[in-house]
PDB file of N, CA and C in Angstrom:
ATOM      1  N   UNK A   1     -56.874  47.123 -56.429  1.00  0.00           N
ATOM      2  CA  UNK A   1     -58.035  46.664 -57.169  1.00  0.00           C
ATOM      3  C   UNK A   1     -58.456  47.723 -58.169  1.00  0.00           C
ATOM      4  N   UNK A   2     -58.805  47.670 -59.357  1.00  0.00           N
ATOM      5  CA  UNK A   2     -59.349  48.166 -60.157  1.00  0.00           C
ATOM      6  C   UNK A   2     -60.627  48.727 -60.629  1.00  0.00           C
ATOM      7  N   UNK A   3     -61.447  47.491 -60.114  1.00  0.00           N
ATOM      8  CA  UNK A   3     -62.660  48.003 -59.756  1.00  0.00           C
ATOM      9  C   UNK A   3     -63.554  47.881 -60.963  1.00  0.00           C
ATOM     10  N   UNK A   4     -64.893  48.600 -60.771  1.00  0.00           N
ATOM     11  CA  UNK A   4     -65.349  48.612 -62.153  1.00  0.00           C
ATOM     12  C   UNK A   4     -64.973  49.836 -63.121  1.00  0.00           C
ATOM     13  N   UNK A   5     -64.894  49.367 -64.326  1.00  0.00           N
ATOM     14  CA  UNK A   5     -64.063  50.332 -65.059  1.00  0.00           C
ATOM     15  C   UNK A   5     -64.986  50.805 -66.398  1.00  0.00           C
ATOM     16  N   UNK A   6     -65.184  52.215 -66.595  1.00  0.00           N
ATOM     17  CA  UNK A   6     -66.194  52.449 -67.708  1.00  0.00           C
ATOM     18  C   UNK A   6     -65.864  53.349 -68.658  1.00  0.00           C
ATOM     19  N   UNK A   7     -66.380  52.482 -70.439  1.00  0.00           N
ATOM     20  CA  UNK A   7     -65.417  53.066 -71.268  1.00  0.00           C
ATOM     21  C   UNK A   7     -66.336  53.441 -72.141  1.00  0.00           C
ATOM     22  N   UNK A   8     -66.569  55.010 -72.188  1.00  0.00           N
ATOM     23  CA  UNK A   8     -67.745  55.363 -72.969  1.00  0.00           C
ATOM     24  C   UNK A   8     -68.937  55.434 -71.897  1.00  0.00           C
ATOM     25  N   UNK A   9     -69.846  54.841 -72.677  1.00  0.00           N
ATOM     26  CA  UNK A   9     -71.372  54.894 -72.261  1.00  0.00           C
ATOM     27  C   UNK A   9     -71.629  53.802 -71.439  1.00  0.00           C
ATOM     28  N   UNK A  10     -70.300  52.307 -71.586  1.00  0.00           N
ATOM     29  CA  UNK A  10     -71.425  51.085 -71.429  1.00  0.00           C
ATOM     30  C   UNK A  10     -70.372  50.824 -70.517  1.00  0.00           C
ATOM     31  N   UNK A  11     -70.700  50.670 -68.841  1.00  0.00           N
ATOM     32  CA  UNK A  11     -70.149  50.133 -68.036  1.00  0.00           C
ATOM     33  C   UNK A  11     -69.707  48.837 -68.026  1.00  0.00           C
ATOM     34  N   UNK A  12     -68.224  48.248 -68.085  1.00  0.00           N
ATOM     35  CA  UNK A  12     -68.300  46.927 -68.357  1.00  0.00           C
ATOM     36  C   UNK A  12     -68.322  45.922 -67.312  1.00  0.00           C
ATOM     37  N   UNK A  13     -68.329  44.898 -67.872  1.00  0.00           N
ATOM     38  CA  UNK A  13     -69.223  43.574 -66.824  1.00  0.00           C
ATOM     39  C   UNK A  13     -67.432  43.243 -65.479  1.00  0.00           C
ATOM     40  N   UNK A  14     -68.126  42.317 -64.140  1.00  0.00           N
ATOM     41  CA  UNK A  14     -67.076  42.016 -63.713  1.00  0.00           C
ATOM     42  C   UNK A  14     -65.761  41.372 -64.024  1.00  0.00           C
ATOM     43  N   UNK A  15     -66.914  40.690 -65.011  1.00  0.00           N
ATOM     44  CA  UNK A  15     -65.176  39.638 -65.863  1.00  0.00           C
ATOM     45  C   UNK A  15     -64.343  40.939 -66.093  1.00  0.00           C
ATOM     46  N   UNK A  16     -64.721  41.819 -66.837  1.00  0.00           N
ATOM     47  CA  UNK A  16     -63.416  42.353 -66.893  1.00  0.00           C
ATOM     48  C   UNK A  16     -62.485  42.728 -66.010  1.00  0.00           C
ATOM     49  N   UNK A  17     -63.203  43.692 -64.736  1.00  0.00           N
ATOM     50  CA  UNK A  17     -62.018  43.727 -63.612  1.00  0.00           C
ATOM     51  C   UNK A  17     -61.094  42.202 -63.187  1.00  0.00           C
ATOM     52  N   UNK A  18     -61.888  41.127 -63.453  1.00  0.00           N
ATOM     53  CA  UNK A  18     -61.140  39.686 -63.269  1.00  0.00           C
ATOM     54  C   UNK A  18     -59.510  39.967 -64.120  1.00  0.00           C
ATOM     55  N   UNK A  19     -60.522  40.161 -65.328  1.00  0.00           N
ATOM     56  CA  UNK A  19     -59.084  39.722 -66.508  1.00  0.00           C
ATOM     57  C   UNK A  19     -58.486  40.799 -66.035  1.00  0.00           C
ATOM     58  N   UNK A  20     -58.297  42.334 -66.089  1.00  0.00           N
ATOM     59  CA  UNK A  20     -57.771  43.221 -65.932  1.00  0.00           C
ATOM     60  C   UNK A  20     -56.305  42.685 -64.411  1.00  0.00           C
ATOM     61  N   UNK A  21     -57.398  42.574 -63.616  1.00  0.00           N
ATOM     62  CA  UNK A  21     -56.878  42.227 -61.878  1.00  0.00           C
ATOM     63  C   UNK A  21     -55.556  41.206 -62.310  1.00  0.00           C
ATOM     64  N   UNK A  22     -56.091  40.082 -62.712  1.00  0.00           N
ATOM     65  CA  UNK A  22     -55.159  38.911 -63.351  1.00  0.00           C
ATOM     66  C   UNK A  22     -54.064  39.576 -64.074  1.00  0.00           C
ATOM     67  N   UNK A  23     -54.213  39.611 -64.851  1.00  0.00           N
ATOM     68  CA  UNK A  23     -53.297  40.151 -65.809  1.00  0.00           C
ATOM     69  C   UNK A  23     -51.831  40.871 -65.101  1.00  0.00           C
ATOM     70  N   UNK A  24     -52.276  41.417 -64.514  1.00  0.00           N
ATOM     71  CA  UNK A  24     -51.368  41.984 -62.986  1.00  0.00           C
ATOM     72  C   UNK A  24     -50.889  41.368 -62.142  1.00  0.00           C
ATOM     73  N   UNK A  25     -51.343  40.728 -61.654  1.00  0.00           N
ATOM     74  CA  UNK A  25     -51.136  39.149 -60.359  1.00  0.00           C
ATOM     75  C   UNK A  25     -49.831  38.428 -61.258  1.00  0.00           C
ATOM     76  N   UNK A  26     -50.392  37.888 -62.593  1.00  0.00           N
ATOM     77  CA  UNK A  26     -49.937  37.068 -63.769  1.00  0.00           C
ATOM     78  C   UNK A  26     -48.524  37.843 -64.069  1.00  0.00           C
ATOM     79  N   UNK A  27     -48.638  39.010 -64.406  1.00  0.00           N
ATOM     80  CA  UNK A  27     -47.198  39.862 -64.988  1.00  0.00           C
ATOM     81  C   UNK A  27     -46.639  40.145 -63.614  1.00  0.00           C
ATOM     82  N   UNK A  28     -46.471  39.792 -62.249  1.00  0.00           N
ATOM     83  CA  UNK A  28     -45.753  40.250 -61.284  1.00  0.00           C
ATOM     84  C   UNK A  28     -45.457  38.417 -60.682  1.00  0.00           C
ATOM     85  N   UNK A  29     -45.412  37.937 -61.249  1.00  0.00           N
ATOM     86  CA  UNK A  29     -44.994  36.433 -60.846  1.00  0.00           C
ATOM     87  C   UNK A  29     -43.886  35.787 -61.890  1.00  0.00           C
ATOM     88  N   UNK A  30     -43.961  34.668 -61.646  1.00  0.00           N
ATOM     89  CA  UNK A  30     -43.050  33.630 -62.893  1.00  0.00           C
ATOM     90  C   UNK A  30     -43.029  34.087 -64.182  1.00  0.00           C
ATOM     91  N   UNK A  31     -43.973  34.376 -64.816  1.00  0.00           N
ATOM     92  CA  UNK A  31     -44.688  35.017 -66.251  1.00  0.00           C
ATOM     93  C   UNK A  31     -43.964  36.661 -66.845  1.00  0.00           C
ATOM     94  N   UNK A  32     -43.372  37.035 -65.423  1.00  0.00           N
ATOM     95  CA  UNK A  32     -42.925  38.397 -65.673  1.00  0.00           C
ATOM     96  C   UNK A  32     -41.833  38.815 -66.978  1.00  0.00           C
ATOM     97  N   UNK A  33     -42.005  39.650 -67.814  1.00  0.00           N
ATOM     98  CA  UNK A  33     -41.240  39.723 -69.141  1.00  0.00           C
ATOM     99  C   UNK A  33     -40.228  40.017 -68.810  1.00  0.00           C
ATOM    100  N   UNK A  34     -39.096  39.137 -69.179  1.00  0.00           N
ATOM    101  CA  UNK A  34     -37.808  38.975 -68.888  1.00  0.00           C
ATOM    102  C   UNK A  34     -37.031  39.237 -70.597  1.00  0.00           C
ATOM    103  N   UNK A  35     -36.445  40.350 -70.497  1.00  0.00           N
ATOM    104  CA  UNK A  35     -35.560  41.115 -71.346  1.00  0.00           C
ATOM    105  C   UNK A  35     -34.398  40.702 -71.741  1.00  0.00           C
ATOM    106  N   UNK A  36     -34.249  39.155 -71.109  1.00  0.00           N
ATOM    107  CA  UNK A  36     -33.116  38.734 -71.208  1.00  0.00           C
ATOM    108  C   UNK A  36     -33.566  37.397 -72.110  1.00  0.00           C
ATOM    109  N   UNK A  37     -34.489  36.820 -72.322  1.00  0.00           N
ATOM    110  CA  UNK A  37     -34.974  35.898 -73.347  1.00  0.00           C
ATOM    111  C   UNK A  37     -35.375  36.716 -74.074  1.00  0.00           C
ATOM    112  N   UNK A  38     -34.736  35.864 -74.977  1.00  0.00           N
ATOM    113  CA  UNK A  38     -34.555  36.167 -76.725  1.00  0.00           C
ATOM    114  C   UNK A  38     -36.340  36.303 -77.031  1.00  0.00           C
ATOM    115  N   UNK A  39     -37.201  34.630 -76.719  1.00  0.00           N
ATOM    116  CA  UNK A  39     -38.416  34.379 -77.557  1.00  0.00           C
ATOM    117  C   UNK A  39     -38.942  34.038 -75.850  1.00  0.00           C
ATOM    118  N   UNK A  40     -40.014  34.882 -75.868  1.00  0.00           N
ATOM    119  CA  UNK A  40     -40.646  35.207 -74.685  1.00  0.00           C
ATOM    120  C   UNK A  40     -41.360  34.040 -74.801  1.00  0.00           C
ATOM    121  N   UNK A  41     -41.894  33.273 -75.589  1.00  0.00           N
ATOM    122  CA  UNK A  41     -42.954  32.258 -75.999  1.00  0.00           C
ATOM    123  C   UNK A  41     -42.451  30.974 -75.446  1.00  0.00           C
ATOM    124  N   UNK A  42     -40.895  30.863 -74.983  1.00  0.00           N
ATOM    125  CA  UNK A  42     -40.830  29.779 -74.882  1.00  0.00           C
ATOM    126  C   UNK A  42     -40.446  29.195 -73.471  1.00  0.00           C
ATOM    127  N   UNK A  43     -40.964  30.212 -72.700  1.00  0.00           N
ATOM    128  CA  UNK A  43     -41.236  30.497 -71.444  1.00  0.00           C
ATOM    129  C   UNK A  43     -42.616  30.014 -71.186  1.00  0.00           C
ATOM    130  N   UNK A  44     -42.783  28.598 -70.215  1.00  0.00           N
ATOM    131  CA  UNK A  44     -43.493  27.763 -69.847  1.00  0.00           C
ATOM    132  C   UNK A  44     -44.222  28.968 -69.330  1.00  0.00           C
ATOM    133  N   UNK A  45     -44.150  29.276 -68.175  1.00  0.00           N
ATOM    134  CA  UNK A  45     -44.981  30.171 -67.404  1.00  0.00           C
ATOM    135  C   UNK A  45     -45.827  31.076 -68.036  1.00  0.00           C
ATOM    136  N   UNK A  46     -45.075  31.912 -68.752  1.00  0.00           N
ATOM    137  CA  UNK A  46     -45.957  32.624 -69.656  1.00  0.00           C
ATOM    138  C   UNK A  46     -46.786  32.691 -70.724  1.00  0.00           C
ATOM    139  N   UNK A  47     -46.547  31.150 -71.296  1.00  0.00           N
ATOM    140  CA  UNK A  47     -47.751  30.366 -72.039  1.00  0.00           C
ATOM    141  C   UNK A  47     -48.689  30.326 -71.669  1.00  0.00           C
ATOM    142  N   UNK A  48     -48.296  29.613 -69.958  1.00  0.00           N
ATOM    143  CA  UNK A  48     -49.724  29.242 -68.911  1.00  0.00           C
ATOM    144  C   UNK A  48     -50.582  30.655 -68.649  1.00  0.00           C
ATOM    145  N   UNK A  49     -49.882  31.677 -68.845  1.00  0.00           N
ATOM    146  CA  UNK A  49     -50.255  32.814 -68.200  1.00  0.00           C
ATOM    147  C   UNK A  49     -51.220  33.614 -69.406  1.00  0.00           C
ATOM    148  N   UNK A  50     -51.196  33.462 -70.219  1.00  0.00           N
ATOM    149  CA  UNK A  50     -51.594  34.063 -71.686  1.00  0.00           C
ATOM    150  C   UNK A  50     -53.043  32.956 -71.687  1.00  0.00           C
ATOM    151  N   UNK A  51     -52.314  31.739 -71.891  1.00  0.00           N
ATOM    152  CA  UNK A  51     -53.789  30.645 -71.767  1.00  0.00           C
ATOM    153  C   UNK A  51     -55.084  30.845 -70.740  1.00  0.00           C
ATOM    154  N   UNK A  52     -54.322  31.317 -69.561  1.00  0.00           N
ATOM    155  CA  UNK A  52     -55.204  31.420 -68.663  1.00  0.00           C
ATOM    156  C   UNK A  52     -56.090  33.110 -68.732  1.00  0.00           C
ATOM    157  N   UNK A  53     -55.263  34.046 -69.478  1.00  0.00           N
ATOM    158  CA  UNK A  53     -56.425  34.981 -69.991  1.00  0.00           C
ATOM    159  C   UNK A  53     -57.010  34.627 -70.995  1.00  0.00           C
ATOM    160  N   UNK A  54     -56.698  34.488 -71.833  1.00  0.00           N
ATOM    161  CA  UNK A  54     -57.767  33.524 -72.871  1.00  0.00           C
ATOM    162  C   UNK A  54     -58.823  33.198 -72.094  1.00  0.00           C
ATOM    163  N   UNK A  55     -58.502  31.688 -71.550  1.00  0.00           N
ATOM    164  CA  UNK A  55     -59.678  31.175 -70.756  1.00  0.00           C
ATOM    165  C   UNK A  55     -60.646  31.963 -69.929  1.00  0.00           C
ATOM    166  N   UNK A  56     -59.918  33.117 -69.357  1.00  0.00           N
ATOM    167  CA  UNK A  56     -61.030  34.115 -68.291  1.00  0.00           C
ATOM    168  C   UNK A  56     -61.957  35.163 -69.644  1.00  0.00           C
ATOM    169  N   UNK A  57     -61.212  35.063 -70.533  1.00  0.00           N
ATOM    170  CA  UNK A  57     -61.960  36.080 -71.644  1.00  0.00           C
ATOM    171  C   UNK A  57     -63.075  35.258 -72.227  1.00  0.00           C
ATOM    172  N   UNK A  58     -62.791  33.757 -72.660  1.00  0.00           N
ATOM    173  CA  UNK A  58     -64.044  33.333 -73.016  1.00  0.00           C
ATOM    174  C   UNK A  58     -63.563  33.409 -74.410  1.00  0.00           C
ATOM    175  N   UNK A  59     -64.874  33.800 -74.939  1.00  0.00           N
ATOM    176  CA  UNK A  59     -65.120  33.953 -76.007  1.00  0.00           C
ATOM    177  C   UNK A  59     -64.965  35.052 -76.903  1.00  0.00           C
ATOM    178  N   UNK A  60     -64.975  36.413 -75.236  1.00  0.00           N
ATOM    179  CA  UNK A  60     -64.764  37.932 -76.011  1.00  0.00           C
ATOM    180  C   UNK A  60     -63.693  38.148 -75.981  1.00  0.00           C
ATOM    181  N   UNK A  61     -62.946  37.840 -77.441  1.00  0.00           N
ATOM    182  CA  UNK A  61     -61.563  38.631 -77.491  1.00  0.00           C
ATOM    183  C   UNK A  61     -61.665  40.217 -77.352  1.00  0.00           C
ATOM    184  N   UNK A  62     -62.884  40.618 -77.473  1.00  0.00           N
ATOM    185  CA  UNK A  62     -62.720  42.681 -77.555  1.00  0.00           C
ATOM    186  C   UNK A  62     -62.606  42.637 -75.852  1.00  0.00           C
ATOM    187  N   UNK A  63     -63.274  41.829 -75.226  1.00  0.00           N
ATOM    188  CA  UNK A  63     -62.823  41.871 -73.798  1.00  0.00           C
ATOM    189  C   UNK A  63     -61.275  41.677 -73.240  1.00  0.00           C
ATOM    190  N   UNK A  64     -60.840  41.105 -74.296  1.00  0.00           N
ATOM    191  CA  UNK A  64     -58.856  41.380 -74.088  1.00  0.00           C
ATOM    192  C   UNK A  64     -58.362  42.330 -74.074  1.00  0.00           C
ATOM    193  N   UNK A  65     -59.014  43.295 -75.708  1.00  0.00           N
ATOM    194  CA  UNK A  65     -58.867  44.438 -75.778  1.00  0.00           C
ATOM    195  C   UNK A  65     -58.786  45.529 -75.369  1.00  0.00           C
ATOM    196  N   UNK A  66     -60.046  45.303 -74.444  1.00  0.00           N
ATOM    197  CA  UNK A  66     -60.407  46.439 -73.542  1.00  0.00           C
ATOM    198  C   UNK A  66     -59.438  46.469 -72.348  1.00  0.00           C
ATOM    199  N   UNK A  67     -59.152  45.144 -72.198  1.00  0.00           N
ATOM    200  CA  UNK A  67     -58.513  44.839 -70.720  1.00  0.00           C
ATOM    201  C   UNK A  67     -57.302  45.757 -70.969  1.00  0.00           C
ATOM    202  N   UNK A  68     -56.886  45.707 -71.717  1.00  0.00           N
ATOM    203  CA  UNK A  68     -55.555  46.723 -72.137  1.00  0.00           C
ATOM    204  C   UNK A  68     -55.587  48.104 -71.843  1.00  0.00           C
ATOM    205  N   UNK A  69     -56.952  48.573 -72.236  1.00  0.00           N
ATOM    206  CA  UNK A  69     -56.849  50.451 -71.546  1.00  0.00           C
ATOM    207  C   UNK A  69     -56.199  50.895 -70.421  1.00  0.00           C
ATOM    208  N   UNK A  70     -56.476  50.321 -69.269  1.00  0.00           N
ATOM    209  CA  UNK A  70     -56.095  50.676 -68.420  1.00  0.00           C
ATOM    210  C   UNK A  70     -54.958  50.971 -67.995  1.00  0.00           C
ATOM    211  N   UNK A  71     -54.111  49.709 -68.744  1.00  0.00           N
ATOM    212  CA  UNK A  71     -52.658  49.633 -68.480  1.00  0.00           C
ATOM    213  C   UNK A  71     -52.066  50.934 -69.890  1.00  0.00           C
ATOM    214  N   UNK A  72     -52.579  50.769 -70.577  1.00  0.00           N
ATOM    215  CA  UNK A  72     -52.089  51.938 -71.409  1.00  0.00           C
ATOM    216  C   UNK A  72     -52.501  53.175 -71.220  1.00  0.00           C
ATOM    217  N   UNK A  73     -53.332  53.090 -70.110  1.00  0.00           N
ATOM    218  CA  UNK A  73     -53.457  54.683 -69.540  1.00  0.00           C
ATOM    219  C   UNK A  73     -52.595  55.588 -68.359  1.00  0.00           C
ATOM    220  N   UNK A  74     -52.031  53.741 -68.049  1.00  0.00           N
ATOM    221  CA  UNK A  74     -50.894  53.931 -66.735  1.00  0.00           C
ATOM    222  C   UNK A  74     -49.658  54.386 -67.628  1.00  0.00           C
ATOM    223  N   UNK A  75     -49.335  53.696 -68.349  1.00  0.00           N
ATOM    224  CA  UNK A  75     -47.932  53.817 -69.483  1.00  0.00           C
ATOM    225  C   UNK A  75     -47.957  55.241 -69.989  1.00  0.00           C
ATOM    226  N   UNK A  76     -49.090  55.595 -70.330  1.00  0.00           N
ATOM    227  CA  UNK A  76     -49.276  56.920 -70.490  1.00  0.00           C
ATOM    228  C   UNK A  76     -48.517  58.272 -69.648  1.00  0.00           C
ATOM    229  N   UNK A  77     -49.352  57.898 -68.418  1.00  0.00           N
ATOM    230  CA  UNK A  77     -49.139  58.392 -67.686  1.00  0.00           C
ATOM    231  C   UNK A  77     -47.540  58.066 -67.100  1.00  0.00           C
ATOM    232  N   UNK A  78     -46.757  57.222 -67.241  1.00  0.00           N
ATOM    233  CA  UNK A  78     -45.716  57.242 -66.668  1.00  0.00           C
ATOM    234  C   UNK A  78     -44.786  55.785 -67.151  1.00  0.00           C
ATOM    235  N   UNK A  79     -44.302  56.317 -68.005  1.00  0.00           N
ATOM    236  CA  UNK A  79     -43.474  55.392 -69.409  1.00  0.00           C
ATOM    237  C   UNK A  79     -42.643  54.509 -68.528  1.00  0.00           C
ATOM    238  N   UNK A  80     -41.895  54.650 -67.050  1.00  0.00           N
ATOM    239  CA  UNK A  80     -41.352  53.652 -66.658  1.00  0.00           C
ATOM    240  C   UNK A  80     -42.229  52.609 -65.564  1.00  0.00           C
ATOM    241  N   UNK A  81     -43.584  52.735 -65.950  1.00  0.00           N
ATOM    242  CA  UNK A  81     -44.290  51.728 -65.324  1.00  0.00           C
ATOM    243  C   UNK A  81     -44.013  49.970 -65.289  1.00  0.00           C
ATOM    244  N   UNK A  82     -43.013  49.450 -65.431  1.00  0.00           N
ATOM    245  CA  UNK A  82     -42.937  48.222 -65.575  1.00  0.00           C
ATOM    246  C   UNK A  82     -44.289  47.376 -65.288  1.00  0.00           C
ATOM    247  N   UNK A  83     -44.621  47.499 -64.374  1.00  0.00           N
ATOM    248  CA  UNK A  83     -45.502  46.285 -63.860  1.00  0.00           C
ATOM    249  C   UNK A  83     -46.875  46.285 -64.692  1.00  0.00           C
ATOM    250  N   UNK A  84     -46.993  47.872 -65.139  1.00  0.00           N
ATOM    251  CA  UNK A  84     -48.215  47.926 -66.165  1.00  0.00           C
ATOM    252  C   UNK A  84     -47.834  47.209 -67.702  1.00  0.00           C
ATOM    253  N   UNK A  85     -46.441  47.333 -67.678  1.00  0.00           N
ATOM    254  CA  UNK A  85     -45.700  47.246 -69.321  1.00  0.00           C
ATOM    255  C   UNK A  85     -45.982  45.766 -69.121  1.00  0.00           C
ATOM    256  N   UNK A  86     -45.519  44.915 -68.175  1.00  0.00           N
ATOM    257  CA  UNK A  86     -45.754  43.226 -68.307  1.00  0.00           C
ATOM    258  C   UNK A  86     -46.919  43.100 -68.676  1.00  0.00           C
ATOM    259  N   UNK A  87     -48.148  43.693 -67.760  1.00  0.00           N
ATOM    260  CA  UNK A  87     -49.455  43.116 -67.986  1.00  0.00           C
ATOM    261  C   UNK A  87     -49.733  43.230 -69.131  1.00  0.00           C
ATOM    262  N   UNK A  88     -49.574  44.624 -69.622  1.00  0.00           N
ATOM    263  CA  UNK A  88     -50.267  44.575 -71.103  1.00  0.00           C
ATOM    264  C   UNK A  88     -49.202  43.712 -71.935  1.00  0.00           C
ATOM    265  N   UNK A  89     -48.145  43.420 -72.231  1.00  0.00           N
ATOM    266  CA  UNK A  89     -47.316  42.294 -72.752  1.00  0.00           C
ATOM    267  C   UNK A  89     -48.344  40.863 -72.613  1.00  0.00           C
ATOM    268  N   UNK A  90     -48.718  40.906 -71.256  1.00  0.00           N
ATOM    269  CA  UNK A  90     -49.566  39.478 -71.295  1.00  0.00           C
ATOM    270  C   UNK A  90     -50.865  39.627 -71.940  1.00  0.00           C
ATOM    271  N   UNK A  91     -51.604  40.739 -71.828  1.00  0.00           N
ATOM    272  CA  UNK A  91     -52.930  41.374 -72.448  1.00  0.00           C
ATOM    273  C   UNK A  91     -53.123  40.787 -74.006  1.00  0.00           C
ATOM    274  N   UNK A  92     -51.449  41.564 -74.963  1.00  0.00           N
ATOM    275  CA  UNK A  92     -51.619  41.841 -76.079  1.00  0.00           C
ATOM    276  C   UNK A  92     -51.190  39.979 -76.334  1.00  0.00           C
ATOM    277  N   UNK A  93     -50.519  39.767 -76.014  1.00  0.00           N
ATOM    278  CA  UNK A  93     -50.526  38.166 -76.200  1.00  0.00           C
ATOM    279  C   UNK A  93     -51.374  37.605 -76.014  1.00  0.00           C
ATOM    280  N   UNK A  94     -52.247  37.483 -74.654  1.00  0.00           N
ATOM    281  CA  UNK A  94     -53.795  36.426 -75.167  1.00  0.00           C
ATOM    282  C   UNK A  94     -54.578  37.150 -76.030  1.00  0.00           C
ATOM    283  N   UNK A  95     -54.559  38.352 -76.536  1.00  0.00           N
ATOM    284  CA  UNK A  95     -55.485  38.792 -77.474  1.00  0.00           C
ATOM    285  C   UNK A  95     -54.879  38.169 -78.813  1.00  0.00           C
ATOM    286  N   UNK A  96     -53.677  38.045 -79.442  1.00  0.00           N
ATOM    287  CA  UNK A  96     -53.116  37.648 -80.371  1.00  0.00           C
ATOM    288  C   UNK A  96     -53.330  36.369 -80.707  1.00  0.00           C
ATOM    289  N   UNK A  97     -53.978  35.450 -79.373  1.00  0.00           N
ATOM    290  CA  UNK A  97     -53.984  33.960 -79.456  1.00  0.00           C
ATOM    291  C   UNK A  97     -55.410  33.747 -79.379  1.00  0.00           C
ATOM    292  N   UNK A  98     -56.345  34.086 -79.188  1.00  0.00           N
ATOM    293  CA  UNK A  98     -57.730  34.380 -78.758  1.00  0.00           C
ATOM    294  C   UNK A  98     -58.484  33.893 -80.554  1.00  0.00           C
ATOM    295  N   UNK A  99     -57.312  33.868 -81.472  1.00  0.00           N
ATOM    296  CA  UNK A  99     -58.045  33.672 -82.903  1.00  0.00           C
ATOM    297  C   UNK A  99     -59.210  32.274 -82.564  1.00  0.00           C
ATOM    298  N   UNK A 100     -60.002  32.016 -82.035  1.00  0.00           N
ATOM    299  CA  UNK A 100     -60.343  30.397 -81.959  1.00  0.00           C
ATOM    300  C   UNK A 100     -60.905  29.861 -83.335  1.00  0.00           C
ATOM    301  N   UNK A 101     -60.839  28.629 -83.245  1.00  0.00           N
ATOM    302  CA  UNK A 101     -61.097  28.197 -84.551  1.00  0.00           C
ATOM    303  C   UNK A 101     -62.068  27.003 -84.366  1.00  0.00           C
ATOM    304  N   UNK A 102     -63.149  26.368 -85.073  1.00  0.00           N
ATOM    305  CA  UNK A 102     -63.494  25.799 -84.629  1.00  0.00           C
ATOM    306  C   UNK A 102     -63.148  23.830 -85.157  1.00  0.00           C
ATOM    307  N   UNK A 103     -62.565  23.239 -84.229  1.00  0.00           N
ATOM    308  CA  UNK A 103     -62.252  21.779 -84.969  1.00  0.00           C
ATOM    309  C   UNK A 103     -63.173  20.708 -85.228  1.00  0.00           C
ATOM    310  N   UNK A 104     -62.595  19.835 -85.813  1.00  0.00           N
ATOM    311  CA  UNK A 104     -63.768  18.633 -86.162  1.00  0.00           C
ATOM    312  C   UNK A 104     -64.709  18.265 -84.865  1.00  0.00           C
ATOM    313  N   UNK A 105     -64.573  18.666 -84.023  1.00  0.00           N
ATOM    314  CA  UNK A 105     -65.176  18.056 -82.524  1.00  0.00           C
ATOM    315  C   UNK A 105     -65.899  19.571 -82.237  1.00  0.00           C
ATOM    316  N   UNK A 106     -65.775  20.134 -82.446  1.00  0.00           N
ATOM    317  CA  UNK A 106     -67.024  21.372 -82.107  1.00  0.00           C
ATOM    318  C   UNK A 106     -66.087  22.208 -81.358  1.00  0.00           C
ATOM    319  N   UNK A 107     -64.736  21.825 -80.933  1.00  0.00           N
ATOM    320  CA  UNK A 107     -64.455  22.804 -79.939  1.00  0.00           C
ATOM    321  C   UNK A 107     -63.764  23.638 -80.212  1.00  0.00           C
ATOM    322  N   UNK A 108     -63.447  24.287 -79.325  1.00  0.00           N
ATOM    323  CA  UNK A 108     -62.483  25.723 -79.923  1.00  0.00           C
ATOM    324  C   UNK A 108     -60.957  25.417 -79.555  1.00  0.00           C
ATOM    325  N   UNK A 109     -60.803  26.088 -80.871  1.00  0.00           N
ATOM    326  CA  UNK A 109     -58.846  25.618 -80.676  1.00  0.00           C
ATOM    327  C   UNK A 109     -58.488  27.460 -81.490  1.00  0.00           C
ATOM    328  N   UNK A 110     -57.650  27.524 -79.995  1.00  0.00           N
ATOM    329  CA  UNK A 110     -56.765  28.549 -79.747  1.00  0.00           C
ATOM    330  C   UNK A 110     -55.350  28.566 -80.619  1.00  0.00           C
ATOM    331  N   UNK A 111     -55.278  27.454 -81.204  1.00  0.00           N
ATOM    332  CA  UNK A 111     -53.467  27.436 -81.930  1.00  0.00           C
ATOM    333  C   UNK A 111     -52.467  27.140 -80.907  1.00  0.00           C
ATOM    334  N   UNK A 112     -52.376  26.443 -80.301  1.00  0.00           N
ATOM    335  CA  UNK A 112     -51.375  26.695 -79.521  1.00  0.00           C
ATOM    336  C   UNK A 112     -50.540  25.779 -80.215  1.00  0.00           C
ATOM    337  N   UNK A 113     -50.834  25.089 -81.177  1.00  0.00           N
ATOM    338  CA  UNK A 113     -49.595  24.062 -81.514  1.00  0.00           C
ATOM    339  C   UNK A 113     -48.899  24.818 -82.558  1.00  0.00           C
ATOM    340  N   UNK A 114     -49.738  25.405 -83.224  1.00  0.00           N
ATOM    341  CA  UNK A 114     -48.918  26.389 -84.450  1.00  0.00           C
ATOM    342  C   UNK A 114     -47.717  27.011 -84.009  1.00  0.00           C
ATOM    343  N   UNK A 115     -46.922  28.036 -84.860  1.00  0.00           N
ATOM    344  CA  UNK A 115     -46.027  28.495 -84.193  1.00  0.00           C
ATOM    345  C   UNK A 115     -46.279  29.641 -83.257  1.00  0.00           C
ATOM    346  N   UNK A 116     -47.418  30.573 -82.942  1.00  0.00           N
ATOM    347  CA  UNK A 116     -47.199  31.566 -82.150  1.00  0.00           C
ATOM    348  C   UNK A 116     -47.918  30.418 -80.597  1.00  0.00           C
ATOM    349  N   UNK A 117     -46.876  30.727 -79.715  1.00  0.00           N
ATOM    350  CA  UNK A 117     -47.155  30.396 -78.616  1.00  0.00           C
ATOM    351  C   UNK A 117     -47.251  31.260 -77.172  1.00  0.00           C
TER     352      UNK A 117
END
């Protein structure tokens, strides 16, 4: 567990240990970055897995952002971390998709039909 995690001055909220926690759970399952596909995107699982941080982030994409320190403090610390290298792989991908936009119906659309998936 990760716990609560504080960056600077401003202790951040639980969602983040959520997304952080996830992100981990998410990159050590089906979703895991496989070096052997060409286009990581077209990997069902890891669509679901990117969508579903999105969804725990909400609205704060800088809360994606942040979710990433940690794991880049592990990588830091020790370049053959795999299991940190997936998460943030899944991190930097729902942050990349997190653009929301808003459609004729009020709601928010993530792109998923466009080409980055």
């Amino acid at each position: 567990m990760i716990g609560s995690v504080e960056l600077g001055s401003r202790p951040e909220s639980p969602r983040f240990s959520e997304v952080v926690e996830r992100a981990a759970v998410l990159a050590s399952g089906p979703a895991a970055l496989d070096t052997n596909v060409a286009d990581t995107a077209a990997v069902p699982e890891r669509v679901a897995a990117v969508r579903e941080l999105v969804d725990l982030a909400g609205d704060d994409r800088g809360l994606l952002e942040r979710a990433q320190r940690p794991y880049l403090d592990r990588i830091q610390r020790d370049s053959g971390d795999l299991p940190a290298t997936g998460a943030l792989a899944l991190l930097v991908a729902a942050t990349a998709h997190s653009d929301w936009r808003m459609d004729r119906g009020g709601r928010r659309d993530f792109g998923w039909s466009r080409s980055r998936a």
